[in-house]
N, C-alpha and C. Protein backbone atom coordinates (compact mmCIF):
# COMPACT_ATOMS: atom_id res chain seq x y z
N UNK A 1 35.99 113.63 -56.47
CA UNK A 1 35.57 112.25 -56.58
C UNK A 1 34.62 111.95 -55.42
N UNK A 2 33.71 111.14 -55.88
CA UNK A 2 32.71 110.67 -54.37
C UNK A 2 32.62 108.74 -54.76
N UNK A 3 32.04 108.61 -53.50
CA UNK A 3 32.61 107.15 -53.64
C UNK A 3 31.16 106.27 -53.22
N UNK A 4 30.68 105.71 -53.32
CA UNK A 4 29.64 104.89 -52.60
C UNK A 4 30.35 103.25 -52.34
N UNK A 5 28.97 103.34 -51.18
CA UNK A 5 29.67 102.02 -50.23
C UNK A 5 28.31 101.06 -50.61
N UNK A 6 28.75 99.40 -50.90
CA UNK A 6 27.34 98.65 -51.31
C UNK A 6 28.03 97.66 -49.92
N UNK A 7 26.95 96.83 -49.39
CA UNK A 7 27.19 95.72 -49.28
C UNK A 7 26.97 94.87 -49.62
N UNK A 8 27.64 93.07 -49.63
CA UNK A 8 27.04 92.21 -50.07
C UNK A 8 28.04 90.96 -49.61
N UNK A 9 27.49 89.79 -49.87
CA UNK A 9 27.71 88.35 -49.00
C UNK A 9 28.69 87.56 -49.66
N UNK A 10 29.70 86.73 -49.74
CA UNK A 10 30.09 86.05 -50.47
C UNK A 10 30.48 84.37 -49.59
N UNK A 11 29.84 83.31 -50.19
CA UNK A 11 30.46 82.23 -49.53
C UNK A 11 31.46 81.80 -50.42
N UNK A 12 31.77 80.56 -49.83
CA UNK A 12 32.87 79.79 -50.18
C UNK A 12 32.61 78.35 -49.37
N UNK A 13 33.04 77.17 -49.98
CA UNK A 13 33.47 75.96 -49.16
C UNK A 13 34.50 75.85 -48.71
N UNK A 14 35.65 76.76 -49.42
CA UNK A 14 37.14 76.59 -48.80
C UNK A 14 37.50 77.39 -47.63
N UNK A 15 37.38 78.74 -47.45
CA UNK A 15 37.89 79.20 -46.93
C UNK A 15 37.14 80.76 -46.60
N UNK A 16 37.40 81.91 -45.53
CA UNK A 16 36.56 83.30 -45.55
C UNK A 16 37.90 84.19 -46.88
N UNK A 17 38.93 83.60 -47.07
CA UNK A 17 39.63 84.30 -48.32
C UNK A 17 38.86 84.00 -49.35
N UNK A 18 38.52 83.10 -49.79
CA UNK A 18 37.65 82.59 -51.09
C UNK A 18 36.60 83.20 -51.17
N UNK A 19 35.43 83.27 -49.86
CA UNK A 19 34.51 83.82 -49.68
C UNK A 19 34.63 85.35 -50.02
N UNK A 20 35.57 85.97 -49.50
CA UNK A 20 35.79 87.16 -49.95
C UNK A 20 36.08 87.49 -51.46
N UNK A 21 36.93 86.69 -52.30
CA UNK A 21 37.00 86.79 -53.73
C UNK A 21 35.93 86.63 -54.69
N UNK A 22 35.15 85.89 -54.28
CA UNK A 22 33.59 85.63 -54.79
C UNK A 22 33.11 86.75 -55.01
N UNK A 23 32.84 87.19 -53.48
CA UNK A 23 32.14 88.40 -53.58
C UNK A 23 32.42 89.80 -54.46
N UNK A 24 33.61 90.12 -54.29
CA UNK A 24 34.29 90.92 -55.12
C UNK A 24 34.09 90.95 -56.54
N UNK A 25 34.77 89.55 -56.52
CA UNK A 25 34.26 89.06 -58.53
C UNK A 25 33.18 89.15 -59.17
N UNK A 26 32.45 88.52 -57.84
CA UNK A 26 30.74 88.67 -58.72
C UNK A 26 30.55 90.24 -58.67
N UNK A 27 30.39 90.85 -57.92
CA UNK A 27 30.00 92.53 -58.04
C UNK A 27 30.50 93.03 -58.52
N UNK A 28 31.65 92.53 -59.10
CA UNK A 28 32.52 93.33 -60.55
C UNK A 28 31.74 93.24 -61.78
N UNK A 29 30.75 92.09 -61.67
CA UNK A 29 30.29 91.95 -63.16
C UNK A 29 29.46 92.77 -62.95
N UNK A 30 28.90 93.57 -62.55
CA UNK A 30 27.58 94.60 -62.49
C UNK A 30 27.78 95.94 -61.82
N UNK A 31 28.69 95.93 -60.70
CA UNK A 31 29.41 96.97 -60.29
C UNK A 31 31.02 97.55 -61.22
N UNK A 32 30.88 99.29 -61.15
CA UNK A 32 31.98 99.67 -62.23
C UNK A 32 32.58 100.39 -61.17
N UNK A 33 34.07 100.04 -61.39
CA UNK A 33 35.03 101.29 -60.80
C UNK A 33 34.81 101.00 -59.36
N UNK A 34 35.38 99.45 -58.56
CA UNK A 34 34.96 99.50 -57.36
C UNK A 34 36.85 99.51 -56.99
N UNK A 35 37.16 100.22 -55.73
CA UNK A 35 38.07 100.83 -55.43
C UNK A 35 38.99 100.07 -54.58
N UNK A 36 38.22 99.57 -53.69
CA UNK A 36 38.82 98.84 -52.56
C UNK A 36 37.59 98.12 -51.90
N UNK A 37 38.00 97.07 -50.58
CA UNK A 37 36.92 96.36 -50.00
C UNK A 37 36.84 96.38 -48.55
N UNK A 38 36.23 95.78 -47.90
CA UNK A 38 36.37 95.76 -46.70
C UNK A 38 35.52 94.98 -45.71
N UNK A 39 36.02 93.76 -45.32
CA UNK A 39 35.28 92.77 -44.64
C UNK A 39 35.28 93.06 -43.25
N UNK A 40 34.04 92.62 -43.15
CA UNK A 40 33.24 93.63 -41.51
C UNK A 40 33.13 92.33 -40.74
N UNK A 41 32.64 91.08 -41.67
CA UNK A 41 32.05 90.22 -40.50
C UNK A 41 32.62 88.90 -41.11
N UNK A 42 32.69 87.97 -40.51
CA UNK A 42 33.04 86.22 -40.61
C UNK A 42 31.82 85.59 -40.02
N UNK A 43 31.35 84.77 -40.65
CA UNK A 43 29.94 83.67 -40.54
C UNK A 43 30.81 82.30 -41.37
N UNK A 44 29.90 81.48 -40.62
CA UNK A 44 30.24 80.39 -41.36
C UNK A 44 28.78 78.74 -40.90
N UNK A 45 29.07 77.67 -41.71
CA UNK A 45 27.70 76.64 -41.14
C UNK A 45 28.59 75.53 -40.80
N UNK A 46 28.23 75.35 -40.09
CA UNK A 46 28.93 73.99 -39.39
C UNK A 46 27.99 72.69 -39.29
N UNK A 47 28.02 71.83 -39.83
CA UNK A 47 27.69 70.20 -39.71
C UNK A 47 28.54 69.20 -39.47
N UNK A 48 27.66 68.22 -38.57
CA UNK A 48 28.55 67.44 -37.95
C UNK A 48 29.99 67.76 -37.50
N UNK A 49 29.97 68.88 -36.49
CA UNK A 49 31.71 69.29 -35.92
C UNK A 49 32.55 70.21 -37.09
N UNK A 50 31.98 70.25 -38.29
CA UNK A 50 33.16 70.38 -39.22
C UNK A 50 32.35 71.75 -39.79
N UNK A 51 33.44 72.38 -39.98
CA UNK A 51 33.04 74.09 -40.95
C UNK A 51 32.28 73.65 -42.85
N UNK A 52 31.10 73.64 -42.90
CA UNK A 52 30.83 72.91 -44.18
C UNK A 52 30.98 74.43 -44.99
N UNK A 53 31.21 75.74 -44.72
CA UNK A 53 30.61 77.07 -45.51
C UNK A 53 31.06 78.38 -44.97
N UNK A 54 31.72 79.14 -45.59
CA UNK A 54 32.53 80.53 -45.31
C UNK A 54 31.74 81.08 -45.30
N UNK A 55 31.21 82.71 -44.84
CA UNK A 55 30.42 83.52 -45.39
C UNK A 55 31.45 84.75 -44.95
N UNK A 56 31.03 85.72 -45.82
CA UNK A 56 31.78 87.02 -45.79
C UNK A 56 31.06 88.23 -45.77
N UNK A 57 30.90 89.21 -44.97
CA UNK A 57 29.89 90.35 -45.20
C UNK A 57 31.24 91.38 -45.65
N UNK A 58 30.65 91.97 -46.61
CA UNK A 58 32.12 92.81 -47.72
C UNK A 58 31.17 94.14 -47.72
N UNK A 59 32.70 95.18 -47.54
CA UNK A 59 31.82 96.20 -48.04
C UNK A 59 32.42 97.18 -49.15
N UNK A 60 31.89 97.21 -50.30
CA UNK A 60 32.36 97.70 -51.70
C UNK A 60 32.32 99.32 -51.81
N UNK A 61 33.80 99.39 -51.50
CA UNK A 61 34.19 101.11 -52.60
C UNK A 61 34.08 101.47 -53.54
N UNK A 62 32.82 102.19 -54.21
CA UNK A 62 33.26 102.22 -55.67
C UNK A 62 33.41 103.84 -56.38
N UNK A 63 33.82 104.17 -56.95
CA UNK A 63 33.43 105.54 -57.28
C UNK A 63 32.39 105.45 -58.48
N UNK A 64 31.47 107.27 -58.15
CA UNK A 64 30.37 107.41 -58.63
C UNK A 64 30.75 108.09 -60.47
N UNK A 65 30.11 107.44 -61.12
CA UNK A 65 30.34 108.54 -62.44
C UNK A 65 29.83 109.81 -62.65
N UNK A 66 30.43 110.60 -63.01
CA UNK A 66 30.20 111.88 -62.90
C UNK A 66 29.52 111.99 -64.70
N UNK A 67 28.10 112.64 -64.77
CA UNK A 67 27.64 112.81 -66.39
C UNK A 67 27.85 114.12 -66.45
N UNK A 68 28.73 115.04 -66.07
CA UNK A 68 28.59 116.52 -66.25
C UNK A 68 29.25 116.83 -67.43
């Protein structure tokens, strides 16, 4: 088995858990056979004092298909 690694971003207004499920979900619709995940970084936007935006840098396991 071989595995490739993608990255990609996911926000959220609620929370960096949400942010992380986003991301996942959405790259499921176009990504196949992703394995596991792995969040590297926490970002977020702040206005007026208050956290307005999660961000998540994810990084996607997926395995490769084999056409042999």
């Amino acid at each position: 088995m071989v595995q490739k690694i993608s990255e990609v971003v996911g926000t959220s207004n609620e929370s960096f858990a949400k942010a992380a499920e986003n991301a996942v979900t959405t790259a499921a619709k176009t990504v196949r056979n992703i394995r596991w995940f792995r969040v590297t970084e926490f970002e977020g936007a702040v206005k007026d004092q208050r956290i307005t935006e999660y961000h998540v840098t994810v990084r996607l396991y997926f395995d490769l298909e084999s056409h042999a």
